[in-house]
PDB file of N, CA and C in Angstrom:
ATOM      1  N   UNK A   1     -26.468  16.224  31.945  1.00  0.00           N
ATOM      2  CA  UNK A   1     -27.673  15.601  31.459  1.00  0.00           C
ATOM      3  C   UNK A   1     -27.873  14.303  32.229  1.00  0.00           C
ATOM      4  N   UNK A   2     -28.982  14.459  32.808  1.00  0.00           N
ATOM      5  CA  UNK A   2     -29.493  12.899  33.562  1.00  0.00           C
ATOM      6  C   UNK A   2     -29.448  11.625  32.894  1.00  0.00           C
ATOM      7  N   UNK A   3     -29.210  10.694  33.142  1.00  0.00           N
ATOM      8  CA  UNK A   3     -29.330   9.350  32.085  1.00  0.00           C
ATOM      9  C   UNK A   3     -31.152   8.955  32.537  1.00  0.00           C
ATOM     10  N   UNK A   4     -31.571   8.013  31.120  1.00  0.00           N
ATOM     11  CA  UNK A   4     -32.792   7.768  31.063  1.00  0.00           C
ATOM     12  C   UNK A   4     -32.846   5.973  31.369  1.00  0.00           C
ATOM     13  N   UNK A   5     -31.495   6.470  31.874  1.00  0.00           N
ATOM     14  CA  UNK A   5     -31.513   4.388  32.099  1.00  0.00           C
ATOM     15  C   UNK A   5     -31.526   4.317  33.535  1.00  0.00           C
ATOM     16  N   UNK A   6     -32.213   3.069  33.885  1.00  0.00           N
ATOM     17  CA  UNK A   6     -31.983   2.616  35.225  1.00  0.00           C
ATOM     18  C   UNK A   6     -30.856   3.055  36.033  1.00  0.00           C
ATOM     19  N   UNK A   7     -31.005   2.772  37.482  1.00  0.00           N
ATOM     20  CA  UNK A   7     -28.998   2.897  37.522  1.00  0.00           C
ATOM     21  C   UNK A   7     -28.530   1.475  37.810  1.00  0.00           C
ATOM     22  N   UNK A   8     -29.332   0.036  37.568  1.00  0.00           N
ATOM     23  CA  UNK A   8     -28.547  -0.712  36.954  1.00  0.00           C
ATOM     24  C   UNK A   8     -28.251  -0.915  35.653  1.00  0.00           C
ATOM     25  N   UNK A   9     -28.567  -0.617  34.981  1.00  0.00           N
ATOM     26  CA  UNK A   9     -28.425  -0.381  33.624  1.00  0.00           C
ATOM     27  C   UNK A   9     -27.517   0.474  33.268  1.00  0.00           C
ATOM     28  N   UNK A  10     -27.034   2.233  34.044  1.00  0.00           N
ATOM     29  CA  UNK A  10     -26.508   2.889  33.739  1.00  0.00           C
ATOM     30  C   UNK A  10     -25.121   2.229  34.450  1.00  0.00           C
ATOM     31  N   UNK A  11     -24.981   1.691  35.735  1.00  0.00           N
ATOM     32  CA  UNK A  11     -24.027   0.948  35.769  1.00  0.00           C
ATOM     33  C   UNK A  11     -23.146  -0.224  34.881  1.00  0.00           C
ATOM     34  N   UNK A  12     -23.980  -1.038  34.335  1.00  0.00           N
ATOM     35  CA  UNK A  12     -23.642  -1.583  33.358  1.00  0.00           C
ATOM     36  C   UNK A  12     -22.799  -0.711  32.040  1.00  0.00           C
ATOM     37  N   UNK A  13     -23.318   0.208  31.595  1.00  0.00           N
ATOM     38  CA  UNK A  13     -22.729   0.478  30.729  1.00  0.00           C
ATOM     39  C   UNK A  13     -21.400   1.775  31.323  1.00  0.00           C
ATOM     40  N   UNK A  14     -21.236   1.916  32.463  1.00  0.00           N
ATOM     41  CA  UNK A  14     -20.138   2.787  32.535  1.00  0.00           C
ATOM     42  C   UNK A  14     -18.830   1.412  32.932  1.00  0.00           C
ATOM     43  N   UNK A  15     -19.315   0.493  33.744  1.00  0.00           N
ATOM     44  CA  UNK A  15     -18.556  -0.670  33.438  1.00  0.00           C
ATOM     45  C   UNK A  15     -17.595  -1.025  31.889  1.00  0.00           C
ATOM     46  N   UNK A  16     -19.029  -1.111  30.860  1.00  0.00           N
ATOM     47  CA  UNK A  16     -18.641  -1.313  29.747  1.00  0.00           C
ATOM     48  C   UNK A  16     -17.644  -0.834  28.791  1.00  0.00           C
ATOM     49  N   UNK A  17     -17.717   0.796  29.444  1.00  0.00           N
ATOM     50  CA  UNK A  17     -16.764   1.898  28.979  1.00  0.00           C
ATOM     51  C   UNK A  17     -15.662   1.834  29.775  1.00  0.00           C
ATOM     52  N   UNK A  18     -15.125   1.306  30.726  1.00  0.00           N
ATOM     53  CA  UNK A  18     -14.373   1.881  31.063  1.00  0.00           C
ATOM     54  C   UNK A  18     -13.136   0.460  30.758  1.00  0.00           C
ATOM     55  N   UNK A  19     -13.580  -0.581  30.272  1.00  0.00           N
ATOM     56  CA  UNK A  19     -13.117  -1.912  29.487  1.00  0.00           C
ATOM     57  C   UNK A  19     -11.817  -1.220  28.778  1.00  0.00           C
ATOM     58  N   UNK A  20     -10.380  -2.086  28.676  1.00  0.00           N
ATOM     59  CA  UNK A  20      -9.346  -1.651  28.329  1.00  0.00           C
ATOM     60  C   UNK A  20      -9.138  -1.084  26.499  1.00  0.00           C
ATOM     61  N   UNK A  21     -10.423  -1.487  26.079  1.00  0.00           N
ATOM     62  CA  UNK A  21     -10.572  -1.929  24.706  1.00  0.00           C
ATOM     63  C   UNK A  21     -11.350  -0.854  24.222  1.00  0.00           C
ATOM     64  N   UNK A  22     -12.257   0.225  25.620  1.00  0.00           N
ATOM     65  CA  UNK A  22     -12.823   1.345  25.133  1.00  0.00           C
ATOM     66  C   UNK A  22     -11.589   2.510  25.021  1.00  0.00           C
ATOM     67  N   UNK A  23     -11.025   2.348  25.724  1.00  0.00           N
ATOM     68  CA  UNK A  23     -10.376   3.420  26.277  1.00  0.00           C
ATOM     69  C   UNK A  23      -8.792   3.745  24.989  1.00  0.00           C
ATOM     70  N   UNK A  24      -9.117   4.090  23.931  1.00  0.00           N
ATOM     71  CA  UNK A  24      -8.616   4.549  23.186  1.00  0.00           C
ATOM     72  C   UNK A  24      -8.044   5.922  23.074  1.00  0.00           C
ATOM     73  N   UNK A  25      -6.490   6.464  23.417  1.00  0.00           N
ATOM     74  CA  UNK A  25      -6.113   7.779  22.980  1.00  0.00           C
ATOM     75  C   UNK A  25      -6.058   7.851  21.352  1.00  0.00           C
ATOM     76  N   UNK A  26      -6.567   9.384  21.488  1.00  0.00           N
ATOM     77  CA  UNK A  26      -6.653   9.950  20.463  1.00  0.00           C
ATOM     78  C   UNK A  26      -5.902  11.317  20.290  1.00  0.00           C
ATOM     79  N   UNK A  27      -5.252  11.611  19.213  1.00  0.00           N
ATOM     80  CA  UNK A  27      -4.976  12.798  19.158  1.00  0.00           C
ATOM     81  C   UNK A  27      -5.756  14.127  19.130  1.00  0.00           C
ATOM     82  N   UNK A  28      -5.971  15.093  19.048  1.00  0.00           N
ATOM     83  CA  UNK A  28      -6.783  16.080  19.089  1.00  0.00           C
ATOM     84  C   UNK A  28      -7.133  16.509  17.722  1.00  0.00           C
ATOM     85  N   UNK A  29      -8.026  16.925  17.344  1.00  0.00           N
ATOM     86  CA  UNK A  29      -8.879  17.237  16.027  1.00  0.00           C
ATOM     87  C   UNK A  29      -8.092  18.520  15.570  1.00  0.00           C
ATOM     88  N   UNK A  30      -7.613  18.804  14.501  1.00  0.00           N
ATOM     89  CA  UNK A  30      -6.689  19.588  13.617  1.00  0.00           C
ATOM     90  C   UNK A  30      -7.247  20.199  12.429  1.00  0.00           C
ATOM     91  N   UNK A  31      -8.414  21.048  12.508  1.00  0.00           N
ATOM     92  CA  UNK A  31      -9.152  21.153  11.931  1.00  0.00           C
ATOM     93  C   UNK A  31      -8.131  21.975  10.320  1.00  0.00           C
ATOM     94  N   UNK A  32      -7.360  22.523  10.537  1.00  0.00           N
ATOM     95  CA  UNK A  32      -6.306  23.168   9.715  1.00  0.00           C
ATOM     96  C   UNK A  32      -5.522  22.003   8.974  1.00  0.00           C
ATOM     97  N   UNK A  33      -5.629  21.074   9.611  1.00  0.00           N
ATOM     98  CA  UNK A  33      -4.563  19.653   8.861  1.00  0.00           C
ATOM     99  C   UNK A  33      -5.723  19.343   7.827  1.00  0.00           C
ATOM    100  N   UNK A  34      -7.038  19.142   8.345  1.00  0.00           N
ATOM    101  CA  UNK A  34      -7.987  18.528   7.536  1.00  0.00           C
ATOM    102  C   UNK A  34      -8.582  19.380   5.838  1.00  0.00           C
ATOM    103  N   UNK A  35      -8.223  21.005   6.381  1.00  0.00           N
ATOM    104  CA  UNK A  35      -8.446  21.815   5.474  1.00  0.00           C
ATOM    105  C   UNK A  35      -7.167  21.922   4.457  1.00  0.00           C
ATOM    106  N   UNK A  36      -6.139  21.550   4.510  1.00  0.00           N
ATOM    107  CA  UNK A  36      -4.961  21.190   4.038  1.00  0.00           C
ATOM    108  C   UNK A  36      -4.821  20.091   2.825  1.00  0.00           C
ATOM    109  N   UNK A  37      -5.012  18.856   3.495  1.00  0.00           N
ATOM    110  CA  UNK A  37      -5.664  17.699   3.077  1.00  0.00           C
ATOM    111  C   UNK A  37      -6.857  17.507   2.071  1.00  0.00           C
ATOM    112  N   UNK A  38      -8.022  18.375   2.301  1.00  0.00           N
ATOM    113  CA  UNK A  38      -8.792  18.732   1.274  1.00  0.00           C
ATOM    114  C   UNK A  38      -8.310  19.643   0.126  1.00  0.00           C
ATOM    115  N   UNK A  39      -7.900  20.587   0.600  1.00  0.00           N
ATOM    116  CA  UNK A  39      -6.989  21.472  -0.532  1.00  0.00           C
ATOM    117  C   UNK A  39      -6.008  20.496  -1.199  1.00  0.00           C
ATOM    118  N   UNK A  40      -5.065  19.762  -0.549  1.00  0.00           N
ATOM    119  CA  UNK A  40      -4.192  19.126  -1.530  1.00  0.00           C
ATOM    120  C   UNK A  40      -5.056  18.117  -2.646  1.00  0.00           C
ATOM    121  N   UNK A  41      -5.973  17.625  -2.024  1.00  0.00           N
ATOM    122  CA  UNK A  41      -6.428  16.432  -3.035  1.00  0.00           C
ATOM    123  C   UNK A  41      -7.435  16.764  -4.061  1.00  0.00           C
ATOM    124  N   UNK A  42      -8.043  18.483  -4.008  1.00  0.00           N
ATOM    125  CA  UNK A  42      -8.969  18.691  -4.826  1.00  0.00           C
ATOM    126  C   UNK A  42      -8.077  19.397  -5.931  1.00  0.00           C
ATOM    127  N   UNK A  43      -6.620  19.903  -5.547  1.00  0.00           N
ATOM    128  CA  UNK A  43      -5.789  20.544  -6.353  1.00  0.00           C
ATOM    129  C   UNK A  43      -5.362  19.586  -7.504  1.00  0.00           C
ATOM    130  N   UNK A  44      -4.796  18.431  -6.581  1.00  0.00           N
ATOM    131  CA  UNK A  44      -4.352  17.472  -7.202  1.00  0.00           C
ATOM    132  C   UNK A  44      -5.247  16.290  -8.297  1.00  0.00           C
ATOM    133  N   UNK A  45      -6.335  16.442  -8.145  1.00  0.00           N
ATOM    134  CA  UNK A  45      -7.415  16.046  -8.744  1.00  0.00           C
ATOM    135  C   UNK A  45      -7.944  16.802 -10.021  1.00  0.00           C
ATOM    136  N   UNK A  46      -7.937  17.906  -9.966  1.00  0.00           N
ATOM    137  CA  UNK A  46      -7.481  18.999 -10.787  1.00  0.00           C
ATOM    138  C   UNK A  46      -6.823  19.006 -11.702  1.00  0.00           C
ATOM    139  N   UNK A  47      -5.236  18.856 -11.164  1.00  0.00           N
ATOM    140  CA  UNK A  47      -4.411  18.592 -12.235  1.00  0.00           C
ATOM    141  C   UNK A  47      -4.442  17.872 -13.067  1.00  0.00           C
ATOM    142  N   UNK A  48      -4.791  16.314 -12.088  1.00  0.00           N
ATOM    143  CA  UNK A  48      -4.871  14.956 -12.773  1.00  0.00           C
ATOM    144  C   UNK A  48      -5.863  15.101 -14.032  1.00  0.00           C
ATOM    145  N   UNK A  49      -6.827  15.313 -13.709  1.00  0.00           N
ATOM    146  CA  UNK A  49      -8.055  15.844 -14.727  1.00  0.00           C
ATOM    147  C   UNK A  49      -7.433  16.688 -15.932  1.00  0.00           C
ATOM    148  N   UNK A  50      -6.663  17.882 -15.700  1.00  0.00           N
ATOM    149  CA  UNK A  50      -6.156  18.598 -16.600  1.00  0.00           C
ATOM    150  C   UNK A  50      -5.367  18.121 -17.619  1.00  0.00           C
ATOM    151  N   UNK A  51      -4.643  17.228 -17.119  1.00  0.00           N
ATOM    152  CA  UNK A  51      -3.170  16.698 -17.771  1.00  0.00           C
ATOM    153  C   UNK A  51      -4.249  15.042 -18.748  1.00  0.00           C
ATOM    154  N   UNK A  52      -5.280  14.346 -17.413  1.00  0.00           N
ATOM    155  CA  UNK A  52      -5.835  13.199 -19.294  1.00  0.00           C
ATOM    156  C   UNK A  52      -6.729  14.311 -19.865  1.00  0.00           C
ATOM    157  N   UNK A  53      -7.017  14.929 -19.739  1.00  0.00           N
ATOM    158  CA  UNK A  53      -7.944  16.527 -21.174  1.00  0.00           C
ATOM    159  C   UNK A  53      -6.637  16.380 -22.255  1.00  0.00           C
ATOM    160  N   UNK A  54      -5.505  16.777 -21.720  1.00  0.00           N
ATOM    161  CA  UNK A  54      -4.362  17.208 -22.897  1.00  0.00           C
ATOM    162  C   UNK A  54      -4.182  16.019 -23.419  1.00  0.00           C
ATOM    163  N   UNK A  55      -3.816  14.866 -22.371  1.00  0.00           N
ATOM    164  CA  UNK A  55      -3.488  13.676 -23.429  1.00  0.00           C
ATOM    165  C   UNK A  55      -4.395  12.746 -24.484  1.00  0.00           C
ATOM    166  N   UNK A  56      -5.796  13.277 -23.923  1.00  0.00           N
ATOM    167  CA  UNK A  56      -6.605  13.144 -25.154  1.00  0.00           C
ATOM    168  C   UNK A  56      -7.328  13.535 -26.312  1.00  0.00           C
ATOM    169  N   UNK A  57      -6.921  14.841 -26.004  1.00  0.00           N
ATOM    170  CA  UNK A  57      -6.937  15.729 -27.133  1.00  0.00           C
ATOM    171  C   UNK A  57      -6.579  15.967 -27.983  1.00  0.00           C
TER     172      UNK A  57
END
C-alpha cells in the first residue's frame, strides 16, 4: 500500500519508528492461551457466584 504522506513526511515517521523505544519484542499471539484464560475466569466466576447463592440462602 502506497503512503498518502509526502516523502518528507513519510521519512519522518519511519525515522520515528525505528527509535529504540518503538521497537518493542513481543511474543506471538496464543490464541488457545487466551481461550483458556477466558474459560478459567468465566468458570471461576461461576463458582464464585454459586457458592455467595448458598451462603445466602
Amino acid at each position: 500500500m502506497t503512503s498518502r504522506l509526502n516523502p518528507d513526511d513519510q521519512k519522518h515517521v519511519e525515522e520515528y519508528l525505528q527509535l529504540s523505544q518503538h521497537r518493542v519484542e513481543r511474543r506471538p499471539f496464543r490464541p488457545w492461551m487466551l481461550l483458556v484464560m477466558v474459560l478459567a475466569v468465566t468458570i471461576s466466576l461461576g463458582l464464585l457466584s454459586r457458592l455467595i447463592s448458598y451462603l445466602t440462602l
